[in-house]
PDB file of N, CA and C in Angstrom:
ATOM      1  N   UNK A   1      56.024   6.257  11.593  1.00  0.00           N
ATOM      2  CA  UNK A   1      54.588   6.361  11.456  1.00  0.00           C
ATOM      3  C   UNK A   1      54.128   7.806  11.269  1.00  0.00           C
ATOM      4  N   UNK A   2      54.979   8.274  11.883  1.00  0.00           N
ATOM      5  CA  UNK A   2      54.509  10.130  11.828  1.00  0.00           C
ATOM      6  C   UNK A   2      54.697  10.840  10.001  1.00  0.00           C
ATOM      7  N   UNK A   3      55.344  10.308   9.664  1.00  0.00           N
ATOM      8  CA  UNK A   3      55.476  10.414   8.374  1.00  0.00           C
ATOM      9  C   UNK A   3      54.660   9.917   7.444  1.00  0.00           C
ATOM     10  N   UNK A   4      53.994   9.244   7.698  1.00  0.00           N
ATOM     11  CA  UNK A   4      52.651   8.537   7.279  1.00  0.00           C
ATOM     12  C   UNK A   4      51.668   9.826   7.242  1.00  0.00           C
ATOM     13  N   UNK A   5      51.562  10.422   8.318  1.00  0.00           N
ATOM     14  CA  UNK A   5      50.712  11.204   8.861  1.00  0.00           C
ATOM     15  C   UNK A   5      50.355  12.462   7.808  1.00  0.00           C
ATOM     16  N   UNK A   6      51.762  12.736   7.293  1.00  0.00           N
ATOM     17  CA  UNK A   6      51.537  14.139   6.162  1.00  0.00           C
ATOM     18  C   UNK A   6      50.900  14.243   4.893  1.00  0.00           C
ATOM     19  N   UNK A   7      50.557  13.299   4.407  1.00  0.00           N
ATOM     20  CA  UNK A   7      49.772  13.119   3.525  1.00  0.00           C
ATOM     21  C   UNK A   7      48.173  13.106   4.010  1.00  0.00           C
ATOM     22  N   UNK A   8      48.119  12.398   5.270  1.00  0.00           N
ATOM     23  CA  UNK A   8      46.159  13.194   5.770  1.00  0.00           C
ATOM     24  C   UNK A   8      46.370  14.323   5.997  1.00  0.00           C
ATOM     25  N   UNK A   9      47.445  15.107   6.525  1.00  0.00           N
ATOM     26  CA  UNK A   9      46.865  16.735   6.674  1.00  0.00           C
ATOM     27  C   UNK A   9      46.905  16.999   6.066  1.00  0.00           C
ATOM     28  N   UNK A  10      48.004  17.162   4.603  1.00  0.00           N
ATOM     29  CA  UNK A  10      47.554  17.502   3.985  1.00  0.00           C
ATOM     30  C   UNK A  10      46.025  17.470   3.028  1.00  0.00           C
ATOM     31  N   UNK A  11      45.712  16.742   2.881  1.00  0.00           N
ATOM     32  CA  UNK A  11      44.107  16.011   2.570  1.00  0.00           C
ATOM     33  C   UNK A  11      43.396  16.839   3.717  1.00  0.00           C
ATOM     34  N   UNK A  12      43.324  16.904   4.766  1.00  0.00           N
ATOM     35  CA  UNK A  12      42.507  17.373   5.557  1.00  0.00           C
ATOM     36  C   UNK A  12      42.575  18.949   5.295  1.00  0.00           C
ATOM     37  N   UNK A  13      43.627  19.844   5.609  1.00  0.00           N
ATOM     38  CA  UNK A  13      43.974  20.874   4.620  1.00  0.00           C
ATOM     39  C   UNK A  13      43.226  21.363   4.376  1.00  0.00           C
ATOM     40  N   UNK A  14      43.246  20.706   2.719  1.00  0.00           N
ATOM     41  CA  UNK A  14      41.901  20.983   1.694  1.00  0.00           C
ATOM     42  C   UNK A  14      40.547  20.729   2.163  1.00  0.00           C
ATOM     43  N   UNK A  15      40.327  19.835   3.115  1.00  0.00           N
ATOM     44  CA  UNK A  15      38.995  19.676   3.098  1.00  0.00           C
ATOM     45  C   UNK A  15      39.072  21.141   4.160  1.00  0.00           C
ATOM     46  N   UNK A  16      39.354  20.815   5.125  1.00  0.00           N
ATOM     47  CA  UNK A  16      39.329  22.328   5.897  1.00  0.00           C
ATOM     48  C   UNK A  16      38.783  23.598   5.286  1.00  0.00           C
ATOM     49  N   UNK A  17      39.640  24.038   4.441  1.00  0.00           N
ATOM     50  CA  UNK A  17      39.830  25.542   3.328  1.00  0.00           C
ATOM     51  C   UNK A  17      38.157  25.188   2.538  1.00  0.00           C
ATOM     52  N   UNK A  18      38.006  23.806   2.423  1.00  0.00           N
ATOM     53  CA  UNK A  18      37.015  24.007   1.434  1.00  0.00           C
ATOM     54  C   UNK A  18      36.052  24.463   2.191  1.00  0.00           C
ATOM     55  N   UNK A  19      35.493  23.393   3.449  1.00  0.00           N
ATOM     56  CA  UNK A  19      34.399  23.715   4.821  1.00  0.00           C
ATOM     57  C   UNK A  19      34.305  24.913   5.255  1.00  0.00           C
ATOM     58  N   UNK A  20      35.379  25.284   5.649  1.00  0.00           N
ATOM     59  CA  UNK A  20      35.606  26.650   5.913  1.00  0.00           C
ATOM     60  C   UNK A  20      34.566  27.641   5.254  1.00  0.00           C
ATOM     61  N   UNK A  21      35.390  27.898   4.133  1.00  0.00           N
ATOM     62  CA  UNK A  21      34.536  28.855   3.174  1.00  0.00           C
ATOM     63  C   UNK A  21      33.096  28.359   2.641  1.00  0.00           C
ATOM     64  N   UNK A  22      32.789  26.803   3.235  1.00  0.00           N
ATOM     65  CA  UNK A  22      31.496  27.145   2.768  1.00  0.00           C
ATOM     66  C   UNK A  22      30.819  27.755   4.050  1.00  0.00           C
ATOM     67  N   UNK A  23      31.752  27.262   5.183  1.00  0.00           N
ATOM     68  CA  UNK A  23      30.508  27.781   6.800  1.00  0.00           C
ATOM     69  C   UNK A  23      30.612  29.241   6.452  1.00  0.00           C
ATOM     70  N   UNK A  24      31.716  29.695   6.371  1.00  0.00           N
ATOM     71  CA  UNK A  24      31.764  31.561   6.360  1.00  0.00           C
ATOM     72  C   UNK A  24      30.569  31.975   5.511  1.00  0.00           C
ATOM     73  N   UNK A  25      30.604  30.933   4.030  1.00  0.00           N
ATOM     74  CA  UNK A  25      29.575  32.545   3.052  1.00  0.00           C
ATOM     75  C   UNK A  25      28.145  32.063   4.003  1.00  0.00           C
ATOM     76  N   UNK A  26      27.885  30.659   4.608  1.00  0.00           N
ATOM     77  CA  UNK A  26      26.452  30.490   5.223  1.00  0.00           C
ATOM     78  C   UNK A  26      26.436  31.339   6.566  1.00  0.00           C
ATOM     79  N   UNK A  27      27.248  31.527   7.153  1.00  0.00           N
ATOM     80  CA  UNK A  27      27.053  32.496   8.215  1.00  0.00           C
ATOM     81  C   UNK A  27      26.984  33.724   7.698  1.00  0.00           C
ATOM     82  N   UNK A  28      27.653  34.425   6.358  1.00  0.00           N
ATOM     83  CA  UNK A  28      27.960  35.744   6.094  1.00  0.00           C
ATOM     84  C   UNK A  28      25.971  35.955   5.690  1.00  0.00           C
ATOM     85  N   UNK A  29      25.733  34.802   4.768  1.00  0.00           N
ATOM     86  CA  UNK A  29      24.483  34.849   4.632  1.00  0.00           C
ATOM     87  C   UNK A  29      23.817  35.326   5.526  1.00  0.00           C
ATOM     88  N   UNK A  30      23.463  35.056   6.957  1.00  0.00           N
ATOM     89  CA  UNK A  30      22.640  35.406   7.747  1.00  0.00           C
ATOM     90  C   UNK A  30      22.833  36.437   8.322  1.00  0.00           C
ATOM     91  N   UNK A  31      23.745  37.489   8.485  1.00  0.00           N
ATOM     92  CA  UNK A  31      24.145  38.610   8.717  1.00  0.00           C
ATOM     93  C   UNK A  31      23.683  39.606   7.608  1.00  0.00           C
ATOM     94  N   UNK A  32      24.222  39.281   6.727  1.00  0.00           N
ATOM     95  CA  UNK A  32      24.266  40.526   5.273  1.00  0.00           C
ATOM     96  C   UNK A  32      23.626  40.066   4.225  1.00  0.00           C
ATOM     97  N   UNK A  33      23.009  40.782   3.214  1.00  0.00           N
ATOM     98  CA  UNK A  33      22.775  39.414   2.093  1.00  0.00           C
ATOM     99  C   UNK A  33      23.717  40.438   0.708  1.00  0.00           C
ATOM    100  N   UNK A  34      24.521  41.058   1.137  1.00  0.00           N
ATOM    101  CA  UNK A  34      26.055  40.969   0.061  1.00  0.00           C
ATOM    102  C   UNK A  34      26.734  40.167   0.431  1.00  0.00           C
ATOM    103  N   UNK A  35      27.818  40.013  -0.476  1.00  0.00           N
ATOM    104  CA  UNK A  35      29.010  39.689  -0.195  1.00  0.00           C
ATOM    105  C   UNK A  35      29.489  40.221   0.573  1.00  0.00           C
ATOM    106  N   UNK A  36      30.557  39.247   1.793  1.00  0.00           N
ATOM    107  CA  UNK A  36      31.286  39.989   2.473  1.00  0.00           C
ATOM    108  C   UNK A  36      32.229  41.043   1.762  1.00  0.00           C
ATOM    109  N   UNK A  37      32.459  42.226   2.354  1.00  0.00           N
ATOM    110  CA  UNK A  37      33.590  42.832   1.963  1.00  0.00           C
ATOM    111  C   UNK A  37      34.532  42.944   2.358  1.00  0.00           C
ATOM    112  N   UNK A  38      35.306  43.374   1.389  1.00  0.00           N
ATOM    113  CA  UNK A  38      36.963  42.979   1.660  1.00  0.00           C
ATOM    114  C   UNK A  38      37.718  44.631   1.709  1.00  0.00           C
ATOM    115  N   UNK A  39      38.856  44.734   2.115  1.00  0.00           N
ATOM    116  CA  UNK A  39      39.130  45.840   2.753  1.00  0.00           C
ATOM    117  C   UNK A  39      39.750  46.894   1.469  1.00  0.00           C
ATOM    118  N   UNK A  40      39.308  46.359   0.061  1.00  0.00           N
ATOM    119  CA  UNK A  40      39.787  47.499  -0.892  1.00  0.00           C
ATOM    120  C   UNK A  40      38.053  47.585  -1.666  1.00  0.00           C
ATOM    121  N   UNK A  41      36.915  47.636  -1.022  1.00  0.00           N
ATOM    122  CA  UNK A  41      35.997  48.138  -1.275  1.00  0.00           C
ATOM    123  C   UNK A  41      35.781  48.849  -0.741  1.00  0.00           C
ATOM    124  N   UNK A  42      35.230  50.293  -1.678  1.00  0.00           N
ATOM    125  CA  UNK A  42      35.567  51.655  -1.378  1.00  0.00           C
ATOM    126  C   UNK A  42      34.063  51.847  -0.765  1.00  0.00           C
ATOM    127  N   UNK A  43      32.983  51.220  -1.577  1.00  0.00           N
ATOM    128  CA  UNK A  43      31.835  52.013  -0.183  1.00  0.00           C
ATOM    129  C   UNK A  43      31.798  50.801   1.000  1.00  0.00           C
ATOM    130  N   UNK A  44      32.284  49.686   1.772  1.00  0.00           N
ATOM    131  CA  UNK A  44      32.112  49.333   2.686  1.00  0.00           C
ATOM    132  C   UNK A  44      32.411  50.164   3.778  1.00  0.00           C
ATOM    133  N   UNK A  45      31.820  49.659   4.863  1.00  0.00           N
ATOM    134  CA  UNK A  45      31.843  50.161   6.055  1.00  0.00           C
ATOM    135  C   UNK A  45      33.227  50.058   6.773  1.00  0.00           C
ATOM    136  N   UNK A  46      33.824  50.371   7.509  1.00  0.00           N
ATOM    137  CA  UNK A  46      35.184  49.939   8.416  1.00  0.00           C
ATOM    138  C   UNK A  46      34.210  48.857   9.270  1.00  0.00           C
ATOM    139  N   UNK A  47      33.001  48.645  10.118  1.00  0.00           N
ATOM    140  CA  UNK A  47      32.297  47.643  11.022  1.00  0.00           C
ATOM    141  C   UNK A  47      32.242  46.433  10.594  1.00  0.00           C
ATOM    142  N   UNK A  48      31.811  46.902   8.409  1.00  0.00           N
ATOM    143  CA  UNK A  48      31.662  45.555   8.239  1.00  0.00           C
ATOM    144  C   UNK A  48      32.498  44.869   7.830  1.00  0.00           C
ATOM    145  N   UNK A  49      33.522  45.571   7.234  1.00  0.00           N
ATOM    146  CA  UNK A  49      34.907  45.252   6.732  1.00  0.00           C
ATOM    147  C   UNK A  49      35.671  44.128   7.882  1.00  0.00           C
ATOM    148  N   UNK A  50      35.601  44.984   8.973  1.00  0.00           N
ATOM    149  CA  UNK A  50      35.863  43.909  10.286  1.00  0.00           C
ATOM    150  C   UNK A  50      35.743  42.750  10.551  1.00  0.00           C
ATOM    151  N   UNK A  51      34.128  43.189  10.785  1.00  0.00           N
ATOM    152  CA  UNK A  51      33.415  42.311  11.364  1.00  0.00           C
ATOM    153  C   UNK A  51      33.515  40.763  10.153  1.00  0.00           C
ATOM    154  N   UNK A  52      33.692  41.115   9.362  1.00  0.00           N
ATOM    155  CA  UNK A  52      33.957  39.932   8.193  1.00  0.00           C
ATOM    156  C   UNK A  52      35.254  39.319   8.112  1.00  0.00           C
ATOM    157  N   UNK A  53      35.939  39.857   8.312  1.00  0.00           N
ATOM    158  CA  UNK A  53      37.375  39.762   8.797  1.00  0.00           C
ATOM    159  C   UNK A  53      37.646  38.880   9.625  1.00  0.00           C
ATOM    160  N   UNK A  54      36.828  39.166  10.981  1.00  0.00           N
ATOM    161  CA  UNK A  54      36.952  38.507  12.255  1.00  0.00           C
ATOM    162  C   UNK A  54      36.092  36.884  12.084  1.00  0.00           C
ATOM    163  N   UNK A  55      34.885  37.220  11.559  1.00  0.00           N
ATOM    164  CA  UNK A  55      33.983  36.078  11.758  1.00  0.00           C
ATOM    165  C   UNK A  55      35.018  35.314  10.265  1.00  0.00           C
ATOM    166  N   UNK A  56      35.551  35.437   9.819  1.00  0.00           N
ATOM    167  CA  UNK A  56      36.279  34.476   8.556  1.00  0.00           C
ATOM    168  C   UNK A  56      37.378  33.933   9.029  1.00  0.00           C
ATOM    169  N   UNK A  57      37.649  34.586  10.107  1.00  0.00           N
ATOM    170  CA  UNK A  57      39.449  34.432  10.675  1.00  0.00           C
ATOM    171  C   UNK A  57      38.913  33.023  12.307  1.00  0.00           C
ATOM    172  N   UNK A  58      37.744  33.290  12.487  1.00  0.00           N
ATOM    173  CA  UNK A  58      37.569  32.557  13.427  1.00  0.00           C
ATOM    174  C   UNK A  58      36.914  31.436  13.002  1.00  0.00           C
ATOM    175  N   UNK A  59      36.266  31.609  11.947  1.00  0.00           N
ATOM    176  CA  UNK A  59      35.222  30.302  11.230  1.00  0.00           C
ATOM    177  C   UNK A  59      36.297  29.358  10.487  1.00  0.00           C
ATOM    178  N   UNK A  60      37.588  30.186  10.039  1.00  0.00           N
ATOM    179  CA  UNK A  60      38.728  29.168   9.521  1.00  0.00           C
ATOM    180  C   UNK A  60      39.228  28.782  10.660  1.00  0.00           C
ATOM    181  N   UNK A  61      39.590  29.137  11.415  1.00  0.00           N
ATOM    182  CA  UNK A  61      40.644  28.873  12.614  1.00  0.00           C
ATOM    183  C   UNK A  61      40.101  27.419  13.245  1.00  0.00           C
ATOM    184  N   UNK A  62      38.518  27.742  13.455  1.00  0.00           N
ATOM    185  CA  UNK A  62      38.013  26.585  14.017  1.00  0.00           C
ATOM    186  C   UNK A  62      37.744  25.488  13.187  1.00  0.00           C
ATOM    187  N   UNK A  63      37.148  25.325  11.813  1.00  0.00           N
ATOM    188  CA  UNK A  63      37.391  24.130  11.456  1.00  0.00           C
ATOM    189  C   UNK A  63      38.683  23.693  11.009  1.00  0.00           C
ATOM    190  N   UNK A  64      40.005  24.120  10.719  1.00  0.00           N
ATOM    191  CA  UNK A  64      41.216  24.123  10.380  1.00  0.00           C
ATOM    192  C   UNK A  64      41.355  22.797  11.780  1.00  0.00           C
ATOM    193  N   UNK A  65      41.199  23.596  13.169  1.00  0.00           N
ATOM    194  CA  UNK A  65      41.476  22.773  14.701  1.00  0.00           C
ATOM    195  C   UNK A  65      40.605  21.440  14.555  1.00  0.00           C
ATOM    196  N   UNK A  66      38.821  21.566  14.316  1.00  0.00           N
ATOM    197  CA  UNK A  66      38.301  20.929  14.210  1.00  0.00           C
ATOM    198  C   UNK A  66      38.031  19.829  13.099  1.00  0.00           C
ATOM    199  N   UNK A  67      38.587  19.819  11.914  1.00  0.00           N
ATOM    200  CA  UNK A  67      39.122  18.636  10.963  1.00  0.00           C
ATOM    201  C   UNK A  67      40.618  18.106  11.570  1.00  0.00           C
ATOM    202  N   UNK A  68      41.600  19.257  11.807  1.00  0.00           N
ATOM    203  CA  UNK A  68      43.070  18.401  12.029  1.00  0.00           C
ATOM    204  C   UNK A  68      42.811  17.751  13.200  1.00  0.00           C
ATOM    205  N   UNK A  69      41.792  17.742  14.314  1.00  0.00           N
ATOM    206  CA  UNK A  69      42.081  16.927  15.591  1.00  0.00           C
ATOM    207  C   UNK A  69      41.177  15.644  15.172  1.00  0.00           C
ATOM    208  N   UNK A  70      40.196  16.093  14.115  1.00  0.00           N
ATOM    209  CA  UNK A  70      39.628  14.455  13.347  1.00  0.00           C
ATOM    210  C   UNK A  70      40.451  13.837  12.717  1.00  0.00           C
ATOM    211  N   UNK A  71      41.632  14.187  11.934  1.00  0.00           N
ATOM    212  CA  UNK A  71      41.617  13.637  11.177  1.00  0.00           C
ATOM    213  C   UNK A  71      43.077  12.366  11.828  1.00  0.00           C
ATOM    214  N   UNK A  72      43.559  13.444  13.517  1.00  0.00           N
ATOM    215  CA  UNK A  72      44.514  12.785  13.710  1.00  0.00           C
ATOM    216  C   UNK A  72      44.065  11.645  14.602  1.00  0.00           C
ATOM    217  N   UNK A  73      42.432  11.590  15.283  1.00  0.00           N
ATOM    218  CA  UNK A  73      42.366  10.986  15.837  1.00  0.00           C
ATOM    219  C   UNK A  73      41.960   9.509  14.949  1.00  0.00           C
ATOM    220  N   UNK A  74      41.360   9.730  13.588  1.00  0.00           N
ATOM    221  CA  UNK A  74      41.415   8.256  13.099  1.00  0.00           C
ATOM    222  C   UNK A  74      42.465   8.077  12.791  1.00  0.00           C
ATOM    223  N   UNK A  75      43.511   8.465  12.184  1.00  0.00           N
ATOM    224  CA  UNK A  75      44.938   8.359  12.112  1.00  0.00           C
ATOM    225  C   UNK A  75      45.366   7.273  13.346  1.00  0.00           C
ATOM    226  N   UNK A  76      45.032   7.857  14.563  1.00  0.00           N
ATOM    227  CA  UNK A  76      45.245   6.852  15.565  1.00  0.00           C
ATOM    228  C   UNK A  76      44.622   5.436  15.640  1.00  0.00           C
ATOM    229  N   UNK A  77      43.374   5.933  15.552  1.00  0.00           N
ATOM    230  CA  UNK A  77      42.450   4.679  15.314  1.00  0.00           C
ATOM    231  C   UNK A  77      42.667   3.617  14.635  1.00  0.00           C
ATOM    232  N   UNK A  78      43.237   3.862  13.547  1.00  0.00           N
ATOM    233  CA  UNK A  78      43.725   2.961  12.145  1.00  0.00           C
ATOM    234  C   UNK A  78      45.281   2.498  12.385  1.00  0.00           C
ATOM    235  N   UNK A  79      46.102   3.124  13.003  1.00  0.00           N
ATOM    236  CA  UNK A  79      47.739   3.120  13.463  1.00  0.00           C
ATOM    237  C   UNK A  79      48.120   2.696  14.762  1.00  0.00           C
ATOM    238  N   UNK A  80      47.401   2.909  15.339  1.00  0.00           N
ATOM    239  CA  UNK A  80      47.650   3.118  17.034  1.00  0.00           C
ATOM    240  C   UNK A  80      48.813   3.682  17.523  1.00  0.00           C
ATOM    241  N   UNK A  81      48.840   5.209  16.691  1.00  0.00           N
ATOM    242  CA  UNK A  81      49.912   6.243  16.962  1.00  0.00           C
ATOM    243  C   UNK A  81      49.386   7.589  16.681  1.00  0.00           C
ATOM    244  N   UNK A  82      49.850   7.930  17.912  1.00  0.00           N
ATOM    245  CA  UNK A  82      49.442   9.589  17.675  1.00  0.00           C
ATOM    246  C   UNK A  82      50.478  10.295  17.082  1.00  0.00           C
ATOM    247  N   UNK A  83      49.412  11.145  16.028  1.00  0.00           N
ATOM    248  CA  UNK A  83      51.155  11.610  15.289  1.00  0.00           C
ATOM    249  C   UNK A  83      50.953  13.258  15.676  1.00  0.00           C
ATOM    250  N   UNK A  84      51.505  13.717  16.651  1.00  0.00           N
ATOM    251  CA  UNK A  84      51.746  14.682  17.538  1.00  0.00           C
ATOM    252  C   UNK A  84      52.290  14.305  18.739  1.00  0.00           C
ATOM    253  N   UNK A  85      52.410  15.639  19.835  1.00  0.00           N
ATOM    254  CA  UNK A  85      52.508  15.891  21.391  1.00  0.00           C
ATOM    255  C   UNK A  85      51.475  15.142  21.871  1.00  0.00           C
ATOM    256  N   UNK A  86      51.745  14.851  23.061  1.00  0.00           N
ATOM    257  CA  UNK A  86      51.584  14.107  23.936  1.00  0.00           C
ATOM    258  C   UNK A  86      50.163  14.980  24.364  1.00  0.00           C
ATOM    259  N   UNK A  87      50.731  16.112  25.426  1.00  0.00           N
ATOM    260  CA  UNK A  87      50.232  17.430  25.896  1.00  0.00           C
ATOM    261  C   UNK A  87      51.764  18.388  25.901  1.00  0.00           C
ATOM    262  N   UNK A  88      50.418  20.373  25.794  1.00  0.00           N
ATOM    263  CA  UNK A  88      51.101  20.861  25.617  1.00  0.00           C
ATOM    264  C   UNK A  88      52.548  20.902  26.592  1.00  0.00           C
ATOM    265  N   UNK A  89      53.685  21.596  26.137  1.00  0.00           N
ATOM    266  CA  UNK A  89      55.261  21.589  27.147  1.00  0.00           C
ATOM    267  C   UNK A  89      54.915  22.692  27.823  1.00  0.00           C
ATOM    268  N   UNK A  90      55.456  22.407  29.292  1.00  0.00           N
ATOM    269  CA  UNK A  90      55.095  23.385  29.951  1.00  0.00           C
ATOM    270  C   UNK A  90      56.508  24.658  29.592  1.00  0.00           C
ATOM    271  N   UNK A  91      55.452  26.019  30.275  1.00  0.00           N
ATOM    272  CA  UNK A  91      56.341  27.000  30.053  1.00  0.00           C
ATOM    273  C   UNK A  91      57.879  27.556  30.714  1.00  0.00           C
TER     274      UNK A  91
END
């Protein structure tokens, strides 16, 4: 059944990458009204260079977590198998 499973993440994936980048440019929106910059633009700031950095690295991170734990929980819903861990192994 777990093998079943790789074809929604992947699908989810994409939807992820896509969500993602649309939450980032709507948040970048309300901060700046450029484009974020990226770290081979020569008049940006080092703050904002960062700070764009960080808020892109955390705005992916979280819907990346927040689609893959949707997408495994209908996975379950539809299977009645979780296709992962249980909980995390202890250290």
């Amino acid at each position: 059944m777990k093998l079943l499973f790789i074809p929604v993440s992947v699908i989810a994936g994409l939807i992820a990458g896509f969500l993602g980048k649309k939450t980032f440019e709507q948040l970048w929106g309300v901060i700046d009204t450029e484009e974020p910059p990226q770290p081979d633009h020569r008049e940006a700031s080092w703050g904002k260079v960062i700070a764009a950095a960080a808020l892109e690295g955390a705005v992916f991170r979280a819907t990346r977590a927040a689609v893959d734990r949707g997408s495994r929980v209908a996975f379950e819903r539809g299977t009645g198998t979780w296709p992962g861990e249980e909980r995390p192994e202890p250290e």
